[in-house]
C-alpha atoms as a PDB file:
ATOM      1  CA  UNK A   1     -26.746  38.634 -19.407  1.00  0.00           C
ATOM      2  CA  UNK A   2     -24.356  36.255 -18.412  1.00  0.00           C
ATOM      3  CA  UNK A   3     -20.972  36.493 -20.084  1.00  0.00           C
ATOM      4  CA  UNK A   4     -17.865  34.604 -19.411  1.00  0.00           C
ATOM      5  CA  UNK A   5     -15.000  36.146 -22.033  1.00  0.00           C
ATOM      6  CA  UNK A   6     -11.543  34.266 -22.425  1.00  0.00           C
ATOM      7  CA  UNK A   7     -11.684  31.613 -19.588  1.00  0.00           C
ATOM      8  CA  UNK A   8      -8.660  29.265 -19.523  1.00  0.00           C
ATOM      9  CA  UNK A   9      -8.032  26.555 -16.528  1.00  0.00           C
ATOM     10  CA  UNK A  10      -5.521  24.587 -15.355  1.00  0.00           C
ATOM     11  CA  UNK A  11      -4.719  22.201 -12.435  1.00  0.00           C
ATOM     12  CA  UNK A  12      -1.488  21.652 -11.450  1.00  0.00           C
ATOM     13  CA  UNK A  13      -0.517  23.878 -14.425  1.00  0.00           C
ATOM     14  CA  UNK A  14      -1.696  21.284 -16.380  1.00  0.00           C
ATOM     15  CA  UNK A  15      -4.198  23.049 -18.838  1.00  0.00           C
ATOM     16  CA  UNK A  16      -7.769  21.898 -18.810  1.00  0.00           C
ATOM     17  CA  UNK A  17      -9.509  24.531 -20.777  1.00  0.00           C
ATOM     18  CA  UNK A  18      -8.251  27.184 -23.183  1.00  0.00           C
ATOM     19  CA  UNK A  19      -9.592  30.381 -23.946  1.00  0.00           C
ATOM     20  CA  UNK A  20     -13.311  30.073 -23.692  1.00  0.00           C
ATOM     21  CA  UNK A  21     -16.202  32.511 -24.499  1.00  0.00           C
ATOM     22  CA  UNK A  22     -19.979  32.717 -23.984  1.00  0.00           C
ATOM     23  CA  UNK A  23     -22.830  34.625 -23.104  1.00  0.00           C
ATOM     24  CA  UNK A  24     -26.069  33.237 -22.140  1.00  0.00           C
ATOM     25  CA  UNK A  25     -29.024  36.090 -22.107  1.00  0.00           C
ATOM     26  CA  UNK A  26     -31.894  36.195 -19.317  1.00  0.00           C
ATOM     27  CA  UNK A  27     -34.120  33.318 -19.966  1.00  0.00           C
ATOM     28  CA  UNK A  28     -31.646  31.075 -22.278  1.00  0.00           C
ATOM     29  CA  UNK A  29     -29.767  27.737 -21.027  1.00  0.00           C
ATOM     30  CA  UNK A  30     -26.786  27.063 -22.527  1.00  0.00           C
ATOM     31  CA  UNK A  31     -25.521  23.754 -22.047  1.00  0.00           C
ATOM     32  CA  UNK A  32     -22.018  22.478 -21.686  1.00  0.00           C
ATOM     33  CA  UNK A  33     -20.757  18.900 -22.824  1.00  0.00           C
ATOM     34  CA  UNK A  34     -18.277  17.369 -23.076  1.00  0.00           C
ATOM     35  CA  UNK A  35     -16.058  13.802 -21.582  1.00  0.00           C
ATOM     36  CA  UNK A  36     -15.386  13.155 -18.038  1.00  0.00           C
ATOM     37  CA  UNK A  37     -12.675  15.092 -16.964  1.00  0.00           C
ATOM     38  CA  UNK A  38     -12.775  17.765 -19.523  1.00  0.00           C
ATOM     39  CA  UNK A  39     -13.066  20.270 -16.639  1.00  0.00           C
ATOM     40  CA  UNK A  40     -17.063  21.417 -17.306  1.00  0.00           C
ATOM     41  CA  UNK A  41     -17.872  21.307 -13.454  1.00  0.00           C
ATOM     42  CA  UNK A  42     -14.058  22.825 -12.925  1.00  0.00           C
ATOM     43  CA  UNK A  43     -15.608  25.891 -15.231  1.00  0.00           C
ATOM     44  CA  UNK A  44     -18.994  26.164 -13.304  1.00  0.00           C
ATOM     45  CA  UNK A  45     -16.760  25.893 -10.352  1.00  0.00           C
ATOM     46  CA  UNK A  46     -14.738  29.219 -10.971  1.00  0.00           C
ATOM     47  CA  UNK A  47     -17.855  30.817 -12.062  1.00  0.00           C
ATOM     48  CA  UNK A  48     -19.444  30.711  -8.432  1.00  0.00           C
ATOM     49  CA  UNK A  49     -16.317  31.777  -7.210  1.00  0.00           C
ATOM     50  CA  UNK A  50     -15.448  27.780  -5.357  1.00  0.00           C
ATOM     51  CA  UNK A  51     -12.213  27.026  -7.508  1.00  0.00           C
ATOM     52  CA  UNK A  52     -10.461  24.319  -5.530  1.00  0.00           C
ATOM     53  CA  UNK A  53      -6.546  24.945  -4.763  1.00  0.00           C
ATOM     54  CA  UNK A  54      -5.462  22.652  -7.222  1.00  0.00           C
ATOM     55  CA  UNK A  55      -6.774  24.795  -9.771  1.00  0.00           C
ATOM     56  CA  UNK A  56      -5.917  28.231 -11.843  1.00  0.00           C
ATOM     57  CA  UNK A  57      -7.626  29.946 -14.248  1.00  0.00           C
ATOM     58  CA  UNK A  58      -7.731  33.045 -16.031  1.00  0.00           C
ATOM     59  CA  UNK A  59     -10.709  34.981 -18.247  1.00  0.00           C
ATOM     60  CA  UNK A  60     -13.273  37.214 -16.969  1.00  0.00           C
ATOM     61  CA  UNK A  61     -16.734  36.816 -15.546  1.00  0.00           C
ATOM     62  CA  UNK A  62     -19.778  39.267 -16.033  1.00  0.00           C
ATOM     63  CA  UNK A  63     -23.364  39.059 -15.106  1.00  0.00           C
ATOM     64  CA  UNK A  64     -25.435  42.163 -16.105  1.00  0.00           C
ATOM     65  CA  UNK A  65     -22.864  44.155 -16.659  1.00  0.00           C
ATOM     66  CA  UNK A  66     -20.923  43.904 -12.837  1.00  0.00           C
ATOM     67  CA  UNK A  67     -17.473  42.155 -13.403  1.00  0.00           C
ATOM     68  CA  UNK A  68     -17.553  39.114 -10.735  1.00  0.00           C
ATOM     69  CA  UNK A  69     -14.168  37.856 -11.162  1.00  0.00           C
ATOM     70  CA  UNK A  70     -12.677  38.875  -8.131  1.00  0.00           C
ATOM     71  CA  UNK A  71     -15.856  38.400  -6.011  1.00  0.00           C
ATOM     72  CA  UNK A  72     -16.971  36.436  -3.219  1.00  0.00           C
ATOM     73  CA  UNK A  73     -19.429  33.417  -3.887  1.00  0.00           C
ATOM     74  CA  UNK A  74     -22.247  35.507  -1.982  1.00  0.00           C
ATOM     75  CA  UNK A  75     -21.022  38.382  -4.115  1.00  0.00           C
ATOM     76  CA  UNK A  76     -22.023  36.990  -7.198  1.00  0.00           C
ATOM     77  CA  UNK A  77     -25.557  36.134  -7.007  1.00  0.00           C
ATOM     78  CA  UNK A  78     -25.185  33.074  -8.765  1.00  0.00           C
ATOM     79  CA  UNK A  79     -27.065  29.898  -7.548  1.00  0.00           C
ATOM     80  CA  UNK A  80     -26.146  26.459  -8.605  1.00  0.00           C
ATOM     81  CA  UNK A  81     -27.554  22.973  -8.485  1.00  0.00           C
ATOM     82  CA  UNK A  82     -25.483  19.874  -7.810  1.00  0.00           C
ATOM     83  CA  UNK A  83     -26.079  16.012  -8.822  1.00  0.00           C
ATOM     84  CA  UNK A  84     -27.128  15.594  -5.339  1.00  0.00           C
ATOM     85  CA  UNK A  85     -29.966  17.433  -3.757  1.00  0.00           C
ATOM     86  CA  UNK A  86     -28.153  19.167  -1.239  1.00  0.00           C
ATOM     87  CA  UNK A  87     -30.621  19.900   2.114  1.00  0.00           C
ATOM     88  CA  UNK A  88     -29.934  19.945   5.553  1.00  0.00           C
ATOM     89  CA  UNK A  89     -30.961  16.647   7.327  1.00  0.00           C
ATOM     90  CA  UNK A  90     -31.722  18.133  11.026  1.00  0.00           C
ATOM     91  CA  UNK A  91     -34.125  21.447   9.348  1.00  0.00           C
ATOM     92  CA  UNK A  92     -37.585  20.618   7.944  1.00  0.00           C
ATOM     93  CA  UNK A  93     -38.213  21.321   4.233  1.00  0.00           C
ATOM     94  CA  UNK A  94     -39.779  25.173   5.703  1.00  0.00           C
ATOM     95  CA  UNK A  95     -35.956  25.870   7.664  1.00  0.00           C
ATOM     96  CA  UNK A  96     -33.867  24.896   4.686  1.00  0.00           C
ATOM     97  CA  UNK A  97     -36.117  27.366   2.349  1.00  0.00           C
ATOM     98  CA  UNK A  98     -35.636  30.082   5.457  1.00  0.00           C
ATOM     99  CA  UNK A  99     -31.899  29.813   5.610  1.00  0.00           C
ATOM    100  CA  UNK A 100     -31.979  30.655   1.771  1.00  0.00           C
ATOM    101  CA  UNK A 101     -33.965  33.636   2.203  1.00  0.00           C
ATOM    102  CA  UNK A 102     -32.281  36.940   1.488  1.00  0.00           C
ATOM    103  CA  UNK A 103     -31.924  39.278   5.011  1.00  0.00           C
ATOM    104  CA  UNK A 104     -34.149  41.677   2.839  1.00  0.00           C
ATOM    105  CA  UNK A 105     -36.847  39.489   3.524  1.00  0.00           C
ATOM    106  CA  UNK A 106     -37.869  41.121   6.985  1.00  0.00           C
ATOM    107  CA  UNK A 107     -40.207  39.742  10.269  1.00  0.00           C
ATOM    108  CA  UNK A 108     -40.932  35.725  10.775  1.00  0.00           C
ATOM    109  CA  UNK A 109     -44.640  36.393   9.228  1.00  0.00           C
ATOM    110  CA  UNK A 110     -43.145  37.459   6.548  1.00  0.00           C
ATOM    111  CA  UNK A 111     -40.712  34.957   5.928  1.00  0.00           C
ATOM    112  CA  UNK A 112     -42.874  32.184   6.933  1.00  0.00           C
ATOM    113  CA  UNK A 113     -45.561  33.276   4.048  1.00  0.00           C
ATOM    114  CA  UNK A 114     -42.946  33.408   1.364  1.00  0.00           C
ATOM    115  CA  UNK A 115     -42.088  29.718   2.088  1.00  0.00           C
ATOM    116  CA  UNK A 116     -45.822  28.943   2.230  1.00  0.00           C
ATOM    117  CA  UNK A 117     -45.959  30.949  -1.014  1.00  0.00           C
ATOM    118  CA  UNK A 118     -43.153  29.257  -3.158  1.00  0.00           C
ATOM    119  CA  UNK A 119     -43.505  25.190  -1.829  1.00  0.00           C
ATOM    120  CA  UNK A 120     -47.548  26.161  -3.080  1.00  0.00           C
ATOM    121  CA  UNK A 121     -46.129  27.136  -6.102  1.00  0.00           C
ATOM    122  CA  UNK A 122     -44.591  23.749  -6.814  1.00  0.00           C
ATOM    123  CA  UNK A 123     -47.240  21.939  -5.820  1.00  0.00           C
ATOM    124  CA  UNK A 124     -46.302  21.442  -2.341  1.00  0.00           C
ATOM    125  CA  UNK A 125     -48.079  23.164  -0.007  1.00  0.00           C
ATOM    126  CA  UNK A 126     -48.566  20.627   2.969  1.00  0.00           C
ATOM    127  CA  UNK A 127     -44.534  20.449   2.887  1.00  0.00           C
ATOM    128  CA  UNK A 128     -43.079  23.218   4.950  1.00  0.00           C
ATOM    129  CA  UNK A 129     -43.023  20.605   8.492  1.00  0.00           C
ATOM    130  CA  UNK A 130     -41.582  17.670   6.557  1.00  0.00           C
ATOM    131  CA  UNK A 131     -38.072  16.123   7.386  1.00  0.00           C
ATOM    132  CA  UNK A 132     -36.204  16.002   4.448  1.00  0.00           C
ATOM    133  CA  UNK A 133     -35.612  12.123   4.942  1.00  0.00           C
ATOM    134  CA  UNK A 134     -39.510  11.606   4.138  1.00  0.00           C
ATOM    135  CA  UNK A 135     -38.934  13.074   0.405  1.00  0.00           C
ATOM    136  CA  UNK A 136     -38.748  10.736  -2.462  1.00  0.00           C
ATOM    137  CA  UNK A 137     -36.120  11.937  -5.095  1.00  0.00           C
ATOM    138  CA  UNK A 138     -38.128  14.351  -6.990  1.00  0.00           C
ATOM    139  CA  UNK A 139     -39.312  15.827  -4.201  1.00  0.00           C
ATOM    140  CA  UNK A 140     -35.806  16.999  -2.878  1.00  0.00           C
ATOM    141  CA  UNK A 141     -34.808  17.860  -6.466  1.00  0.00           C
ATOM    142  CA  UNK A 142     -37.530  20.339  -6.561  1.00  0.00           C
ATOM    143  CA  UNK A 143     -37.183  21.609  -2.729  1.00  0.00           C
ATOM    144  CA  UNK A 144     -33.271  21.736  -4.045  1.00  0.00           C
ATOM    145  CA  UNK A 145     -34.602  24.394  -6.708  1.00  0.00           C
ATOM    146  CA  UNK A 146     -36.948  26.323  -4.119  1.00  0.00           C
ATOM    147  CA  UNK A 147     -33.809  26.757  -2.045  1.00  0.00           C
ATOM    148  CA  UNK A 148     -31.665  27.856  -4.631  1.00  0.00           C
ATOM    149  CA  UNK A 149     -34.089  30.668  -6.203  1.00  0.00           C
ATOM    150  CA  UNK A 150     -35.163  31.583  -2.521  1.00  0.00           C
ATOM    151  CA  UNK A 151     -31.432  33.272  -2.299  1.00  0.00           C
ATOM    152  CA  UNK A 152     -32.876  35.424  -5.399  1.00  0.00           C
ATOM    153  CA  UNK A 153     -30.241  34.519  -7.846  1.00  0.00           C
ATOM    154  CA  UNK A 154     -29.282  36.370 -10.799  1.00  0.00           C
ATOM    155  CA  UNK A 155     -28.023  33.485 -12.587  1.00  0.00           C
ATOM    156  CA  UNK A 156     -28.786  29.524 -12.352  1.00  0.00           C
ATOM    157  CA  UNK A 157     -25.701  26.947 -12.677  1.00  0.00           C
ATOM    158  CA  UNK A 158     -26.789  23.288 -13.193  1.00  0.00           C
ATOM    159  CA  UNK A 159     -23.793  20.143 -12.393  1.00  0.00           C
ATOM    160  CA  UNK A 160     -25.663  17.293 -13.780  1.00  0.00           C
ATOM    161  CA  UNK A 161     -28.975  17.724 -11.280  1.00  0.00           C
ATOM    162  CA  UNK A 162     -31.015  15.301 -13.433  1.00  0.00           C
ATOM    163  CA  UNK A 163     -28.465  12.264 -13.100  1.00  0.00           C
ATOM    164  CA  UNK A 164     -29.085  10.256 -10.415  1.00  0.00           C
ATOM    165  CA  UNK A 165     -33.258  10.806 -11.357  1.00  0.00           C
ATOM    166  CA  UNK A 166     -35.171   8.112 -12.814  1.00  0.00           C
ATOM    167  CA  UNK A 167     -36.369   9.018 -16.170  1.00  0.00           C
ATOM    168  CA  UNK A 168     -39.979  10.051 -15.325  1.00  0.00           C
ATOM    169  CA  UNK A 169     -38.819  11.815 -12.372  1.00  0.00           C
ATOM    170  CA  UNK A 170     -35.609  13.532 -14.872  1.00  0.00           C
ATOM    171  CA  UNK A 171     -38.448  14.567 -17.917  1.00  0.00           C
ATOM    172  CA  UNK A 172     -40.526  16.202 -14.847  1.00  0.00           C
ATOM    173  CA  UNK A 173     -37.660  17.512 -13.082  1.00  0.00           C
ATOM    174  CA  UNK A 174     -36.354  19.300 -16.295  1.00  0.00           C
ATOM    175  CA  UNK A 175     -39.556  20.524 -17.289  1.00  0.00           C
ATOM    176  CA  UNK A 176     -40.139  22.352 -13.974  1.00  0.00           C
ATOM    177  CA  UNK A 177     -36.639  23.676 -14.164  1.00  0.00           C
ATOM    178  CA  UNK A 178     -37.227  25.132 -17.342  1.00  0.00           C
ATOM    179  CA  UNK A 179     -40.267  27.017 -16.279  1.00  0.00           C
ATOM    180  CA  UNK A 180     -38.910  28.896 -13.089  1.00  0.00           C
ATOM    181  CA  UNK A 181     -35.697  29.783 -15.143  1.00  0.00           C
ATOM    182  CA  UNK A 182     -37.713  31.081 -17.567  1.00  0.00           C
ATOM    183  CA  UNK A 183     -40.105  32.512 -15.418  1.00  0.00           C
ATOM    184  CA  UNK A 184     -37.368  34.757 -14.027  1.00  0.00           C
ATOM    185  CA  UNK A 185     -35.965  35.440 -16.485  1.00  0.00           C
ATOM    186  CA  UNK A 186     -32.830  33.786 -15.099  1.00  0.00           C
ATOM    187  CA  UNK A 187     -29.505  33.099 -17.686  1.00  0.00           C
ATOM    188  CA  UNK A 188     -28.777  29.465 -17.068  1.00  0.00           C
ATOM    189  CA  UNK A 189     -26.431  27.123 -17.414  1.00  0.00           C
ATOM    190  CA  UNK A 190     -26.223  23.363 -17.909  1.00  0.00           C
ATOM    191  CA  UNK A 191     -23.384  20.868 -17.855  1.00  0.00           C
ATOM    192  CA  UNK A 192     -24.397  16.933 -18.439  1.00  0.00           C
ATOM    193  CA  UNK A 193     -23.882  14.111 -20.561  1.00  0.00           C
ATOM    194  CA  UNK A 194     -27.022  13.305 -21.277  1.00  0.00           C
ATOM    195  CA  UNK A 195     -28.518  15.014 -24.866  1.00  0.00           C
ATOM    196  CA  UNK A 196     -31.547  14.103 -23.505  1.00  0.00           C
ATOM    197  CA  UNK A 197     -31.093  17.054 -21.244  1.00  0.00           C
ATOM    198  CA  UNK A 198     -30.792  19.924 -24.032  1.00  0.00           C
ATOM    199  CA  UNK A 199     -33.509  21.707 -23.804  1.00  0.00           C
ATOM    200  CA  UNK A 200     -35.391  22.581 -27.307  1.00  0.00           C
ATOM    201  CA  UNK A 201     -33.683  24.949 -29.495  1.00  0.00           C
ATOM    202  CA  UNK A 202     -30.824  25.922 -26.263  1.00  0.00           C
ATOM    203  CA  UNK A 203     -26.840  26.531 -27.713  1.00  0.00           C
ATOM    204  CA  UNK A 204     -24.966  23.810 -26.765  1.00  0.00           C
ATOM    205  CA  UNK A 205     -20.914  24.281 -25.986  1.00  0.00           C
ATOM    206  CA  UNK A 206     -19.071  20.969 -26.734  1.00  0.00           C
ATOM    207  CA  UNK A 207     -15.764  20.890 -25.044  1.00  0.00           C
END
């Protein structure tokens, strides 16, 4: 469970936000909305531990049951998708999945089979060599994902990943989103503009 309990921000002690409260349970995507500016990416922001200088907030921040709110971003074992598809230009597709992988994760066999493993899973086996300048959009969206849920999250953040997506790329995209959340078992959450986006029968949060 994913719980954030009385979360105000500000920027410049100018307030943004004011006293919010949600949980999202393992498995369920709650999606934020709201206009530009309203400070939805500023909230996902302080959830992953990245608020920006400019920026105060108070509230607290639990996912199952640890308190994160004075953690580290790799404390919190959150993972969290941006509007771009963030990879490394000089690593292959195979590298950027390695440099996600937890330390846990012991031996280069090892590690090297649990890439093979997880690009089969999406459908793309033959990918592990490929620079990521040779991937079309949805490709990198969904290598984006792989990266993110190689670090073994215990949450999923989303900024708007569908956006710059075509729409039979975005339907695709969100559909195979859905499924690994769901999968495992993983409390998400959304922030867009789109309705489109809002997955069937998910809680929506207008701000």
């Amino acid at each position: 469970m994913l719980s954030v309990r009385n979360c105000s921000l500000s920027r410049n002690g100018e307030p943004l936000l004011a006293d919010i409260s949600f949980d999202v349970a393992p498995g369920e995507i709650v999606t934020l909305m709201g206009p530009s500016g309203v400070g939805k990416s500023t909230l996902l922001n302080w959830m992953i531990g990245d608020l920006a200088p400019e920026f105060s907030a108070q509230g607290m921040l639990q996912l199952n049951q640890r308190n994160l709110t004075s953690l580290l971003v790799e404390q919190r074992r959150i993972g969290i998708l941006f509007q771009d598809a963030l990879l490394f230009p000089h690593l292959s597709v195979g590298q950027n999945l390695l440099m996600a992988m937890p330390a846990s994760i012991v031996g280069r066999s090892l590690r090297q089979r649990a890439v093979a493993e997880v690009l089969e899973s999406a459908g793309l086996a033959s990918y592990a060599h490929r620079d990521p300048a040779t991937l079309s959009g949805g490709e990198r969206a969904r290598i984006s994902v792989l990266r993110a849920l190689q670090a073994e999250p215990e949450a999923l953040l989303l900024d708007e990943p569908f956006s710059r997506l075509d729409l039979p790329l975005r339907q695709g995209f969100r559909e195979f989103v859905w499924q690994k959340a769901k999968l495992l078992g993983l409390p998400v959450v959304l922030v867009t503009h789109d309705e489109q986006d809002i997955p069937p029968s998910g809680q929506v949060i207008r701000l």
